[in-house]
Structure formats: C-alpha cells, structure tokens
PDB file of N, CA and C in Angstrom:
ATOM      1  N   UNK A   1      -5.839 -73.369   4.664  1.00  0.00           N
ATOM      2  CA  UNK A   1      -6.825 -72.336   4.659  1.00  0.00           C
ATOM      3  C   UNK A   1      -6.215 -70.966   4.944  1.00  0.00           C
ATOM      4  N   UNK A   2      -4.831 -70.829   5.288  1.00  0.00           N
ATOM      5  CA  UNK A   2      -4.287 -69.102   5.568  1.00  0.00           C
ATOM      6  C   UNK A   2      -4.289 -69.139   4.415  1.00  0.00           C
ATOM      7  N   UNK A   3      -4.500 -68.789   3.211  1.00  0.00           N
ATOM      8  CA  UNK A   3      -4.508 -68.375   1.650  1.00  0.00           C
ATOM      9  C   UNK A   3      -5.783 -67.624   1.797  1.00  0.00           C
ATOM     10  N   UNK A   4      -6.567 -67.852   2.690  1.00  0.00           N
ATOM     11  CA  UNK A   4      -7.676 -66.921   2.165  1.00  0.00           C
ATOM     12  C   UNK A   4      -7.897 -65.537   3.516  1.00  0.00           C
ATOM     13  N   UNK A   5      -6.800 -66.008   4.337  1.00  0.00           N
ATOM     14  CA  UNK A   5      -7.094 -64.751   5.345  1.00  0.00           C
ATOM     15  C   UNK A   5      -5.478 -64.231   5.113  1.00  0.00           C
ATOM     16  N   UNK A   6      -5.423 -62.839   4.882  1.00  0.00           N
ATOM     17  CA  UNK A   6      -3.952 -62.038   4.420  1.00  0.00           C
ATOM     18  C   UNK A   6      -3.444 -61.814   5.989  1.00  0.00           C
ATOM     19  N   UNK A   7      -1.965 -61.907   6.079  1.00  0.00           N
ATOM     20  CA  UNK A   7      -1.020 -61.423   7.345  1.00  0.00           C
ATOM     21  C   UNK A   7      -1.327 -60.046   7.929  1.00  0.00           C
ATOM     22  N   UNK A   8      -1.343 -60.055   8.800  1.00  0.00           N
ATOM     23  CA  UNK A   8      -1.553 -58.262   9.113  1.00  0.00           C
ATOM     24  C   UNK A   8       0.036 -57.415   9.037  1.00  0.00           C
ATOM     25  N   UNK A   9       0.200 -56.718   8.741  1.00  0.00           N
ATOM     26  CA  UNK A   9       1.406 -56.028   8.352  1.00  0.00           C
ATOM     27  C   UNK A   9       1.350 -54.865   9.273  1.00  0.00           C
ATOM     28  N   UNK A  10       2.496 -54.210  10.490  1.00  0.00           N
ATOM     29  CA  UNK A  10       2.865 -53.483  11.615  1.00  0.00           C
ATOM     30  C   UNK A  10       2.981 -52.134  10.180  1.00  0.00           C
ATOM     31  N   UNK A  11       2.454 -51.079  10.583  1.00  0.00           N
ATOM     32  CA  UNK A  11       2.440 -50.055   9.975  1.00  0.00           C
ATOM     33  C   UNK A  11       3.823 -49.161  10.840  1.00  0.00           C
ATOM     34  N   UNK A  12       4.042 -48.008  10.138  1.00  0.00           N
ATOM     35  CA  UNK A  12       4.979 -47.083  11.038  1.00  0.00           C
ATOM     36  C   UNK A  12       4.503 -46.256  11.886  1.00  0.00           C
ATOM     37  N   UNK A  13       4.951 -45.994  12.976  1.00  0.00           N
ATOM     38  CA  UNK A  13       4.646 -45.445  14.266  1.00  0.00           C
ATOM     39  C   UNK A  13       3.897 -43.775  13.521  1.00  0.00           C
ATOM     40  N   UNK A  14       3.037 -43.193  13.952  1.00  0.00           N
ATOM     41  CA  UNK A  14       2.514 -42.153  13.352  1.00  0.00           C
ATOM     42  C   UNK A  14       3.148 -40.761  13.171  1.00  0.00           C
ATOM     43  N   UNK A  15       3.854 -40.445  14.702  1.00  0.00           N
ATOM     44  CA  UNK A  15       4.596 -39.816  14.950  1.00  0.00           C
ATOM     45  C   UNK A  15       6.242 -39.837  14.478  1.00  0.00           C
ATOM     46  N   UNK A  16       6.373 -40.355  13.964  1.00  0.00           N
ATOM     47  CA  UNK A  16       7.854 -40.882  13.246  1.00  0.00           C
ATOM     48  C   UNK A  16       8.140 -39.890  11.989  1.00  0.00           C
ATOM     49  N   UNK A  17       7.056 -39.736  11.366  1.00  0.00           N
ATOM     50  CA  UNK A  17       7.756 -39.330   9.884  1.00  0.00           C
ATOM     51  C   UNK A  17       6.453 -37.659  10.018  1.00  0.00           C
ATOM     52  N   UNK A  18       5.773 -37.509  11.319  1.00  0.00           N
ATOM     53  CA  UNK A  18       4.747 -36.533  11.564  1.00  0.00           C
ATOM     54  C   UNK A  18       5.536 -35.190  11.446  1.00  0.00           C
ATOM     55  N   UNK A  19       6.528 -34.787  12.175  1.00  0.00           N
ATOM     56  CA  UNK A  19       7.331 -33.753  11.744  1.00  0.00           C
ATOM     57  C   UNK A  19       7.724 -32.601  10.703  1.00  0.00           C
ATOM     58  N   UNK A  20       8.240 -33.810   9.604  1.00  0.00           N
ATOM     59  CA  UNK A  20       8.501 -33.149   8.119  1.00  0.00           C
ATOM     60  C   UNK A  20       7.355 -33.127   7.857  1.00  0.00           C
ATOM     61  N   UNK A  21       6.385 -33.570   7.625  1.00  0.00           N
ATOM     62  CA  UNK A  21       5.030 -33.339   6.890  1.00  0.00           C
ATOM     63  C   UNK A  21       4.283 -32.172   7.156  1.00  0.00           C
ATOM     64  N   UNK A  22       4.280 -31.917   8.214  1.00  0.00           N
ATOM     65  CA  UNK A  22       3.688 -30.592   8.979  1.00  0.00           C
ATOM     66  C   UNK A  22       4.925 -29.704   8.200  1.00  0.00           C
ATOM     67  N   UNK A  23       6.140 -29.653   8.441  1.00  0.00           N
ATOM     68  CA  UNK A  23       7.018 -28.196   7.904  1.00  0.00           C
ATOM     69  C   UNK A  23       6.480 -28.400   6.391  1.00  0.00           C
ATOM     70  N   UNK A  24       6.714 -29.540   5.476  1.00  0.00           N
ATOM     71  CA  UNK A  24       6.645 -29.287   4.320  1.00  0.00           C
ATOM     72  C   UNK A  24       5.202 -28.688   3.513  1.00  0.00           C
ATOM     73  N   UNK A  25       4.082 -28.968   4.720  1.00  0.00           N
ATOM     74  CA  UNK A  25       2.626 -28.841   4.258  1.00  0.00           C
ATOM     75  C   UNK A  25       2.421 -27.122   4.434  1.00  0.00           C
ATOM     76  N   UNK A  26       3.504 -26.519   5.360  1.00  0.00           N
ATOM     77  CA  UNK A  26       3.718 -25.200   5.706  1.00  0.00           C
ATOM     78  C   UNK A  26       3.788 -24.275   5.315  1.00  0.00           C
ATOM     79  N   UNK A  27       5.063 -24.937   4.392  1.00  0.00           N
ATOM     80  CA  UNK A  27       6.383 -24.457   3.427  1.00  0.00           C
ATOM     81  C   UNK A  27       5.315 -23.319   2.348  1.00  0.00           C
ATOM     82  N   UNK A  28       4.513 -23.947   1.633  1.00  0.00           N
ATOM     83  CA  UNK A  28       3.650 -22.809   0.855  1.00  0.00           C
ATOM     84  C   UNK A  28       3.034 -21.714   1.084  1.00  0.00           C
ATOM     85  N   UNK A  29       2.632 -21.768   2.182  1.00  0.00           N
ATOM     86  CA  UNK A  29       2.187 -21.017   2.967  1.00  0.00           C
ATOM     87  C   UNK A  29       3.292 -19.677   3.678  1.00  0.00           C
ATOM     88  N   UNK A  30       4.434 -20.380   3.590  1.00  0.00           N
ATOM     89  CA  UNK A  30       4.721 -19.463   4.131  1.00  0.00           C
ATOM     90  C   UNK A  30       5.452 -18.356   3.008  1.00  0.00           C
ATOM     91  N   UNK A  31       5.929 -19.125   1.833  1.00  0.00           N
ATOM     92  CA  UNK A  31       6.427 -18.837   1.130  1.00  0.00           C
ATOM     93  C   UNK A  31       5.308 -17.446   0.155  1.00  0.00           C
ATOM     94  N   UNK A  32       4.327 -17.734   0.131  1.00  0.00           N
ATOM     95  CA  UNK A  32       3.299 -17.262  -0.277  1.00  0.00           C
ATOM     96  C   UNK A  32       3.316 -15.785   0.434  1.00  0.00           C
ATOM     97  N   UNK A  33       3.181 -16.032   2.113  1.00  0.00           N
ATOM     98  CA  UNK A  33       3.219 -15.201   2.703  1.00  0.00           C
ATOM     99  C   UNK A  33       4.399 -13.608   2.614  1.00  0.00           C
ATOM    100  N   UNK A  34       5.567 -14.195   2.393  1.00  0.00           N
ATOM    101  CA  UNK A  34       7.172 -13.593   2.040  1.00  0.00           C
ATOM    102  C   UNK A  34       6.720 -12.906   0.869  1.00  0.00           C
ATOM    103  N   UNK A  35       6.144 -13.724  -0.628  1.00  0.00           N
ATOM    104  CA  UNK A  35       5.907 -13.079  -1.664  1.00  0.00           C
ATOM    105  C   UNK A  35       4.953 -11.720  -1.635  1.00  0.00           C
ATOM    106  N   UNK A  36       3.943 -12.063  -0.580  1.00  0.00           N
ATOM    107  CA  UNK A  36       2.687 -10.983  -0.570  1.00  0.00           C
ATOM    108  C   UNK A  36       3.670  -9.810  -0.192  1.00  0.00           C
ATOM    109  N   UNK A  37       4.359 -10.006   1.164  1.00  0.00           N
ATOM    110  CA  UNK A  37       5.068  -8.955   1.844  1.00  0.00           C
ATOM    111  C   UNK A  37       5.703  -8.190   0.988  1.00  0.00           C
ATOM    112  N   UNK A  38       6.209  -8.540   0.368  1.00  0.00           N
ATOM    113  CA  UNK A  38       7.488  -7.829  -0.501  1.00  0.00           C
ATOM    114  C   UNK A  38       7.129  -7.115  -1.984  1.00  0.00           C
ATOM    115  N   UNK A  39       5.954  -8.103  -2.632  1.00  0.00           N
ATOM    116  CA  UNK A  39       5.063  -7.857  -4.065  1.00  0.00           C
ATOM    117  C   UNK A  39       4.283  -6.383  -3.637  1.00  0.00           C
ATOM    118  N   UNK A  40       3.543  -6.701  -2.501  1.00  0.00           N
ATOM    119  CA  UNK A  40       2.501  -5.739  -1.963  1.00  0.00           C
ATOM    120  C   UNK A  40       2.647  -4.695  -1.477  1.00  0.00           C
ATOM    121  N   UNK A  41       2.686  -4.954   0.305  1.00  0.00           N
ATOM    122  CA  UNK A  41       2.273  -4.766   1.348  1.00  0.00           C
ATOM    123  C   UNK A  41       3.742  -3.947   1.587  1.00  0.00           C
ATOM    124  N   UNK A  42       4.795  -4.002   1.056  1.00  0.00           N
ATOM    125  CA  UNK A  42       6.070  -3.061   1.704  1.00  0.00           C
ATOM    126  C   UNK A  42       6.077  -1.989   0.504  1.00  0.00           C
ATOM    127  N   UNK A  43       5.779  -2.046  -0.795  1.00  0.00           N
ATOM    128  CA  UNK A  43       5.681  -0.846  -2.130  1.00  0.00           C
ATOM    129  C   UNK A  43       4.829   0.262  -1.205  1.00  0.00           C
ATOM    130  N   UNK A  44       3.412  -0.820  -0.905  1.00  0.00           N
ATOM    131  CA  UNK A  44       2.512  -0.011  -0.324  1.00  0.00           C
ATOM    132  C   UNK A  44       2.813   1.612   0.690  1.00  0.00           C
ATOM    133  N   UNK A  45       3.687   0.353   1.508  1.00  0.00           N
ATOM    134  CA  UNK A  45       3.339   1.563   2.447  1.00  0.00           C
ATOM    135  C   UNK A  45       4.965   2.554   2.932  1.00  0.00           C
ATOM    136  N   UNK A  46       5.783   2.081   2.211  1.00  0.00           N
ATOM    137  CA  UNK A  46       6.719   3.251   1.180  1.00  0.00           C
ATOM    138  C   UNK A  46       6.019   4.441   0.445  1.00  0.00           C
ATOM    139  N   UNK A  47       5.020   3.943  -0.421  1.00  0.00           N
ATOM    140  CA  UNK A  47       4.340   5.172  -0.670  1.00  0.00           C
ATOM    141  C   UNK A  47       3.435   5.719   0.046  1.00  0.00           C
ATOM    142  N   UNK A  48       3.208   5.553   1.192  1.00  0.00           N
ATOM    143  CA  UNK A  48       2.182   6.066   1.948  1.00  0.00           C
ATOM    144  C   UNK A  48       2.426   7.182   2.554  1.00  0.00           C
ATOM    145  N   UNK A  49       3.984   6.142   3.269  1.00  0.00           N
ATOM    146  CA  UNK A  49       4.884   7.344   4.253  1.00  0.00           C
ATOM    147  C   UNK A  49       5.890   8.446   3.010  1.00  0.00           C
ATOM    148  N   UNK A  50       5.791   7.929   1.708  1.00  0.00           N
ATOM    149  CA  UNK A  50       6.173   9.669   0.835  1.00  0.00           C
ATOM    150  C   UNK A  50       4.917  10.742   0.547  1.00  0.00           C
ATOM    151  N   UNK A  51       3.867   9.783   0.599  1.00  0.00           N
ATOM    152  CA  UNK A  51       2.898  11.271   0.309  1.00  0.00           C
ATOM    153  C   UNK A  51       2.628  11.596   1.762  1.00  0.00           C
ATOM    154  N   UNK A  52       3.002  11.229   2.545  1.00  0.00           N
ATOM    155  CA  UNK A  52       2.660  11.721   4.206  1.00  0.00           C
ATOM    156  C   UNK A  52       3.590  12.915   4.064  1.00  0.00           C
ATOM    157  N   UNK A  53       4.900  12.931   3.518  1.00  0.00           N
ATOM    158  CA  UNK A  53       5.638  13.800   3.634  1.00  0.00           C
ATOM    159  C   UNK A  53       5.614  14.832   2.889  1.00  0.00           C
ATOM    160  N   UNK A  54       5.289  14.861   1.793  1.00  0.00           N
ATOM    161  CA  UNK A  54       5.212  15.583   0.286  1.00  0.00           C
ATOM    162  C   UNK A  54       3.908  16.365   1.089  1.00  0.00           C
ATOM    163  N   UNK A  55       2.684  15.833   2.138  1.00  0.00           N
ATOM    164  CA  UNK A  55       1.573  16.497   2.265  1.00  0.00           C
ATOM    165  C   UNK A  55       2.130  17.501   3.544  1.00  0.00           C
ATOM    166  N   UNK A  56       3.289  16.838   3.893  1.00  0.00           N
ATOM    167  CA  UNK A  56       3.754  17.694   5.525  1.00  0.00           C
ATOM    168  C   UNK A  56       4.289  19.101   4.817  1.00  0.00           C
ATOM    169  N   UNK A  57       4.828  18.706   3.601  1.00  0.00           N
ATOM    170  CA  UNK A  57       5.696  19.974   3.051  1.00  0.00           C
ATOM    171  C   UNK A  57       5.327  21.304   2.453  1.00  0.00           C
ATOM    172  N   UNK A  58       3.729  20.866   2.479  1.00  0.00           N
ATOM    173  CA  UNK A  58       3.244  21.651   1.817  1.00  0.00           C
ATOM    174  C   UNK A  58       3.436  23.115   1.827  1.00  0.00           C
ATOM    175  N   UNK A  59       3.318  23.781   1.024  1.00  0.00           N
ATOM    176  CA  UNK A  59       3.744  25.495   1.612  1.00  0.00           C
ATOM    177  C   UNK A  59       2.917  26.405   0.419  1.00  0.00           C
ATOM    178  N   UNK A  60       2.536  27.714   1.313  1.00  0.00           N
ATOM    179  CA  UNK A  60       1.562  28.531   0.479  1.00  0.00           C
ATOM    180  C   UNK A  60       2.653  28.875  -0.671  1.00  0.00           C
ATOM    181  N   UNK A  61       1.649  29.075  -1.981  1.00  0.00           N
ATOM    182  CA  UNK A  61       2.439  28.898  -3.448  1.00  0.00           C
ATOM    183  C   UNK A  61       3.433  27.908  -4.017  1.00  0.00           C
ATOM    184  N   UNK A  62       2.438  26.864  -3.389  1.00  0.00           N
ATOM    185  CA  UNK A  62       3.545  25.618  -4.478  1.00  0.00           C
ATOM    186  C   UNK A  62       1.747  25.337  -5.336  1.00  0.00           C
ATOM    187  N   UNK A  63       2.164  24.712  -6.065  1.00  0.00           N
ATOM    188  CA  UNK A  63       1.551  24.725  -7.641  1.00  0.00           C
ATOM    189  C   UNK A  63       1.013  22.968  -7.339  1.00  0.00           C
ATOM    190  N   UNK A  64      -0.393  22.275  -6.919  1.00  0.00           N
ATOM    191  CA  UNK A  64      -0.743  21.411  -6.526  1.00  0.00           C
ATOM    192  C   UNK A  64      -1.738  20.709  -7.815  1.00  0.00           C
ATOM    193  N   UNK A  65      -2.229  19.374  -7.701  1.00  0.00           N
ATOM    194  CA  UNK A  65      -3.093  18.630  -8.632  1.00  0.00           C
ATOM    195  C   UNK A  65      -3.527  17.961  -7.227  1.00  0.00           C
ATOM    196  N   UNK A  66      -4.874  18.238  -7.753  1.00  0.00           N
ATOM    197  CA  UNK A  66      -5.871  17.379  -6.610  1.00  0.00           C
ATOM    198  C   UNK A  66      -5.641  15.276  -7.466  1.00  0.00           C
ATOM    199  N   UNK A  67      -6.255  15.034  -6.583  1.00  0.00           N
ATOM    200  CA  UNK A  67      -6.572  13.346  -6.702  1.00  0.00           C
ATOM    201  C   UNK A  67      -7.987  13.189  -7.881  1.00  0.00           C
ATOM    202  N   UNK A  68      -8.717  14.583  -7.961  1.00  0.00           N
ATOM    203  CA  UNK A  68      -9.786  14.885  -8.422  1.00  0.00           C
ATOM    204  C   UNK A  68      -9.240  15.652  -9.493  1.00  0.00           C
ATOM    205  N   UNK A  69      -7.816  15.981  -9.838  1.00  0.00           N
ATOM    206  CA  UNK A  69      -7.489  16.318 -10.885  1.00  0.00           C
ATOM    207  C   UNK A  69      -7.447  17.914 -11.266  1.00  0.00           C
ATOM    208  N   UNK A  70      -7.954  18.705 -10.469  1.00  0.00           N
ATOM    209  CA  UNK A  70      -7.379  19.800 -10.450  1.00  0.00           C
ATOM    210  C   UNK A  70      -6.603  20.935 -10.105  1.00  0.00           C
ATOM    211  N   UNK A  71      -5.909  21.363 -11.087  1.00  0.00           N
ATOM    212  CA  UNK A  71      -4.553  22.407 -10.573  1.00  0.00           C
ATOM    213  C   UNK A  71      -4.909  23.708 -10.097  1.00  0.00           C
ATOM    214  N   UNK A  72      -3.959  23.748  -9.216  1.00  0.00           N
ATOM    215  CA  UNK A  72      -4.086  25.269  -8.645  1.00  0.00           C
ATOM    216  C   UNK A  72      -3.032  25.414  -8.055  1.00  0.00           C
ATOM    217  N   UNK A  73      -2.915  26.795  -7.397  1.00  0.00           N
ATOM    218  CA  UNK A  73      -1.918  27.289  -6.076  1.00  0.00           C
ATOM    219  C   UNK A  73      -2.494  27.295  -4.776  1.00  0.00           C
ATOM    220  N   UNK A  74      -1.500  26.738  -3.736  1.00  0.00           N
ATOM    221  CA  UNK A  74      -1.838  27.269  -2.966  1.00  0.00           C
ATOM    222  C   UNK A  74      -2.304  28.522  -2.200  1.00  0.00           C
ATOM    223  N   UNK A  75      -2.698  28.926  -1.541  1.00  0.00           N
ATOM    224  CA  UNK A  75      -3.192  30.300  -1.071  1.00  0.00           C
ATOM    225  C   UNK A  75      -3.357  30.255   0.713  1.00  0.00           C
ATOM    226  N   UNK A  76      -3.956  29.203   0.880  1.00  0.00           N
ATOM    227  CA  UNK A  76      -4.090  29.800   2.123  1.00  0.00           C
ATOM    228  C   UNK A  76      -4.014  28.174   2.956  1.00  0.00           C
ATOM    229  N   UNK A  77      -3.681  27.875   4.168  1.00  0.00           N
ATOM    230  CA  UNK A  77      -3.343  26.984   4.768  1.00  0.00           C
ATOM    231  C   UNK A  77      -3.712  26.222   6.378  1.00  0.00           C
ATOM    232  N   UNK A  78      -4.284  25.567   6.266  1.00  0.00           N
ATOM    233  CA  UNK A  78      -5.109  25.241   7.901  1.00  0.00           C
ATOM    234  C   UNK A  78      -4.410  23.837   8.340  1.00  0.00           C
ATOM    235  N   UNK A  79      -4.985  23.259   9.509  1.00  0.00           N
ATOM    236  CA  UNK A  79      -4.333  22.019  10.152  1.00  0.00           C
ATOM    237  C   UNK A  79      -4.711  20.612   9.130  1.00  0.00           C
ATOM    238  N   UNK A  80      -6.057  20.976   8.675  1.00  0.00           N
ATOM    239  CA  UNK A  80      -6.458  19.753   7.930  1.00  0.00           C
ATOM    240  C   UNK A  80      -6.499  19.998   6.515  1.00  0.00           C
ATOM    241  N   UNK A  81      -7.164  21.270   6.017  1.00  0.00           N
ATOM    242  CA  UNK A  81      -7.582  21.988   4.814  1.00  0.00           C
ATOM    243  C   UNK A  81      -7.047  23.148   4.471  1.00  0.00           C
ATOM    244  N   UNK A  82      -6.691  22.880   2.702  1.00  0.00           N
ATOM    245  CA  UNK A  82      -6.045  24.019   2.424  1.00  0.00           C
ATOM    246  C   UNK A  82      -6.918  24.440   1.030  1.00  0.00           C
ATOM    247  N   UNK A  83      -6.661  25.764   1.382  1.00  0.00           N
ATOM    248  CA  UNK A  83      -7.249  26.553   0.111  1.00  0.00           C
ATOM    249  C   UNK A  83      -6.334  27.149  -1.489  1.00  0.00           C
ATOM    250  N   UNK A  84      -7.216  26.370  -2.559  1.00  0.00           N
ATOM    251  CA  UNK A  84      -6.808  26.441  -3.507  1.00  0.00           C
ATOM    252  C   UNK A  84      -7.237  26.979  -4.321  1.00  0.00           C
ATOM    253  N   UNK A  85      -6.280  28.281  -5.279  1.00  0.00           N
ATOM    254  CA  UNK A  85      -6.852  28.948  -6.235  1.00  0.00           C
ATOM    255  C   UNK A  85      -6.420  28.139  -7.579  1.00  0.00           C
ATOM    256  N   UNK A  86      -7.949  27.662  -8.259  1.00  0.00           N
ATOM    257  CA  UNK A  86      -7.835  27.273  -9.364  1.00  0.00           C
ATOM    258  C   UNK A  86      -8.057  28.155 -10.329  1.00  0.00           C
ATOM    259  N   UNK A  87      -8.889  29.364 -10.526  1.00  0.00           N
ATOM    260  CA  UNK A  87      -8.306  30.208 -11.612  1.00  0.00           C
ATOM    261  C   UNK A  87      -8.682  31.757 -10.876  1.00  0.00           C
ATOM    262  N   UNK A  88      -8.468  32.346 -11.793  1.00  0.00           N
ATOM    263  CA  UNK A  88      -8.434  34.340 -10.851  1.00  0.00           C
ATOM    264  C   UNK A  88     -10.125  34.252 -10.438  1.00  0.00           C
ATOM    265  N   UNK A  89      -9.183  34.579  -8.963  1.00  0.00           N
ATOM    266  CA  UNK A  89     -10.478  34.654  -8.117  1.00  0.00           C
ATOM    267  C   UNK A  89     -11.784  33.471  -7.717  1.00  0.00           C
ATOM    268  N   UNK A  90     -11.278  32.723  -8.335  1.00  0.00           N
ATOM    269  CA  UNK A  90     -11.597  31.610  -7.696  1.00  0.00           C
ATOM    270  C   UNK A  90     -11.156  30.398  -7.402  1.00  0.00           C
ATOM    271  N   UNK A  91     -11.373  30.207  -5.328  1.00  0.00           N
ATOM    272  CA  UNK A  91     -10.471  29.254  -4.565  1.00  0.00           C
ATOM    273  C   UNK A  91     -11.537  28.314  -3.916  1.00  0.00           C
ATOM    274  N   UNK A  92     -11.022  27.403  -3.636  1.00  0.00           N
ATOM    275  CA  UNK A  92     -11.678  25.888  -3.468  1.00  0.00           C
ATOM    276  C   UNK A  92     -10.734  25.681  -2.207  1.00  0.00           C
ATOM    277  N   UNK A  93     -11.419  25.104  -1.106  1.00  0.00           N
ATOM    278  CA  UNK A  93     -11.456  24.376   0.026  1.00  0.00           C
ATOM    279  C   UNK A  93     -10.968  22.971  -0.405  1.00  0.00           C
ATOM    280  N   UNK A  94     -10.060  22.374  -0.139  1.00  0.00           N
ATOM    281  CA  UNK A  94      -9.978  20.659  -0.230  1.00  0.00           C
ATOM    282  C   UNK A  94      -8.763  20.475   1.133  1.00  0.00           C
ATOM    283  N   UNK A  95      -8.943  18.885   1.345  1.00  0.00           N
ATOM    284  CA  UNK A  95      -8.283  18.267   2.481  1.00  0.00           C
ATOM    285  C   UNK A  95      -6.923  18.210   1.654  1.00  0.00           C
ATOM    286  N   UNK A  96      -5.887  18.249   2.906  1.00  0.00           N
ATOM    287  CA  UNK A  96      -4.213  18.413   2.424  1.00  0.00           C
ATOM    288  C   UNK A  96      -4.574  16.666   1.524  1.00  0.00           C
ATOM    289  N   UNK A  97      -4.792  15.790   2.166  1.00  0.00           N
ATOM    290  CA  UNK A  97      -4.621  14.166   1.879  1.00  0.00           C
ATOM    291  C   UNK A  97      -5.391  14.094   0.216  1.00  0.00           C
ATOM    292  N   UNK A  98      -5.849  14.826  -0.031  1.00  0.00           N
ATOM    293  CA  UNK A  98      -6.382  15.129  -1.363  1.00  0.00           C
ATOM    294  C   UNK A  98      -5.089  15.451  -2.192  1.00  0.00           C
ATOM    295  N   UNK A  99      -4.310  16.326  -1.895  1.00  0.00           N
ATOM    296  CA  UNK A  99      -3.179  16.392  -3.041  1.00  0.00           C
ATOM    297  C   UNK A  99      -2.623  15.323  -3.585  1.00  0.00           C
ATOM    298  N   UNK A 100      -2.316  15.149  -4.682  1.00  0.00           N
ATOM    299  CA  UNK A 100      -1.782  13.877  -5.410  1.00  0.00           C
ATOM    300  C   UNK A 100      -0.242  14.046  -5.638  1.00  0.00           C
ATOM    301  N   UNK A 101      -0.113  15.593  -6.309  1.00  0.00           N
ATOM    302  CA  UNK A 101       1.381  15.977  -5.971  1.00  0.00           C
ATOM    303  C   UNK A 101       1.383  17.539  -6.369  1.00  0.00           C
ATOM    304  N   UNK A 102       2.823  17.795  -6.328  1.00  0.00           N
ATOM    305  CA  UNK A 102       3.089  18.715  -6.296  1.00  0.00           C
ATOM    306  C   UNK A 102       3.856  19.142  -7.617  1.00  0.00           C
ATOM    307  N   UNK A 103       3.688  19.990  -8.755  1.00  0.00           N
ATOM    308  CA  UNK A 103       4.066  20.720  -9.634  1.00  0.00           C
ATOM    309  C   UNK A 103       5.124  21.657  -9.397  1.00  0.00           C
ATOM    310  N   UNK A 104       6.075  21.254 -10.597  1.00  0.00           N
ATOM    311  CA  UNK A 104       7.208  22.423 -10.168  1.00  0.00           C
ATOM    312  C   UNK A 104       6.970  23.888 -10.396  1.00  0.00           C
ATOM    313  N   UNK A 105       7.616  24.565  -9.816  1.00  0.00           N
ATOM    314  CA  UNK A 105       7.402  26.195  -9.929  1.00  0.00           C
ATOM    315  C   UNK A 105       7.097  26.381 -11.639  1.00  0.00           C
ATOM    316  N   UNK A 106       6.181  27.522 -12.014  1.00  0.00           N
ATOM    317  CA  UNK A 106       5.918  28.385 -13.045  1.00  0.00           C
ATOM    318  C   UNK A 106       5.211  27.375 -13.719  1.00  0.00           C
ATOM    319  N   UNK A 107       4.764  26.178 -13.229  1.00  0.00           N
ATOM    320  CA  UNK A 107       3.496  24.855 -14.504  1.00  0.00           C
ATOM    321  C   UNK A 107       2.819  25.798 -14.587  1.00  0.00           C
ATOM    322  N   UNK A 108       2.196  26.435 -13.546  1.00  0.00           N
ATOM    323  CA  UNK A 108       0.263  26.954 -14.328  1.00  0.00           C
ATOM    324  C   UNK A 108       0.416  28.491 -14.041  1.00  0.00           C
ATOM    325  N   UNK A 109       1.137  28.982 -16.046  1.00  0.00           N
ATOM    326  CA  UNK A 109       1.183  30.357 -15.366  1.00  0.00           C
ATOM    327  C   UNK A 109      -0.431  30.967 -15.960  1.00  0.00           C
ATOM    328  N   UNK A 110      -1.271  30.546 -16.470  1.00  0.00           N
ATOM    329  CA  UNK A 110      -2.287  30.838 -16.255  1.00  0.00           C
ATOM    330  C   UNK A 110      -3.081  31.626 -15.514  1.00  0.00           C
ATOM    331  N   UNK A 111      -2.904  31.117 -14.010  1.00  0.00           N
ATOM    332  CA  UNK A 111      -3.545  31.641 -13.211  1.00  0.00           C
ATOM    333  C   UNK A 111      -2.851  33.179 -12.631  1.00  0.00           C
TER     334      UNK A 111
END
C-alpha cells in the first residue's frame, strides 16, 4: 500500500540560496536607477547651473531673447527684474530667470 502515499522529500533550508535572490531581484532596479541619473537628472542640472550663470552675467546693453521670445536690450537693471527695450521707446519689465539667452553684440540693430 506505500504506492499510493508519495515519500516526503527535505526541501532546502530557505535561507541558503536567500541572499543572491534578493541582490539579483535588485540588480534592475538599481541599474535603472544609474541610467535615470546620467540620461536625465545630471544633463539637467548642468544646464541649470549655466543659465544661473549666463543670468548672473547679465549687464546693461547685452542684446537678450525672453523665454516668451522677445528681443531687446538691456537698459536698466534691479536684484530680481530687468528692464528691456524692445523697440524705440518702448521698455518692458521681465524677471532676469526669464532670459533664455543672450545675443551677440550688433543682432538687433533695429532698435
């Protein structure tokens, strides 16, 4: 009659092979993580800290493009806000963090 009841078979201790499974279940995760850093999150904020600087540099009569797309000169200059002449005789108030960049000398002889 043992033909109809099966042997019980000792399994492996749980903790034995628990180790690698946890690093390898990790492994994507972390790898994932490295990719974001480097794809993303470090381009990012390289460019953050150049327009921080490009906005520190600013100086009355450099030749600017808003984020909103329009050119002018500088004219006049405060802690937060600077004033911009976009055409004769008329100047516009915008925040420094608004500039997008800076134009080389003689772009807008227009004005």
């Amino acid at each position: 009659m043992s033909f109809f009841i099966s042997d019980a078979l000792a399994e492996a201790a749980p903790g034995a092979a628990g180790g690698a499974d946890a690093i390898t279940g990790l492994l994507p995760l972390v790898i994932f993580g490295v990719v974001l850093y480097f794809l993303m999150i470090r381009p990012q904020v390289k460019r953050q800290k150049e327009h921080k600087k490009m906005v520190e540099a600013l100086s009355k009569g450099d030749e600017v493009v808003t984020t909103g797309g329009m050119a002018g000169r500088v004219t006049d200059m405060g802690e937060n806000f600077i004033q911009v002449e976009i055409a004769e005789g008329t100047e516009v108030k915008i925040r420094r963090q608004a500039v997008d960049s800076i134009l080389p000398k003689g772009s807008l002889k227009e004005l």
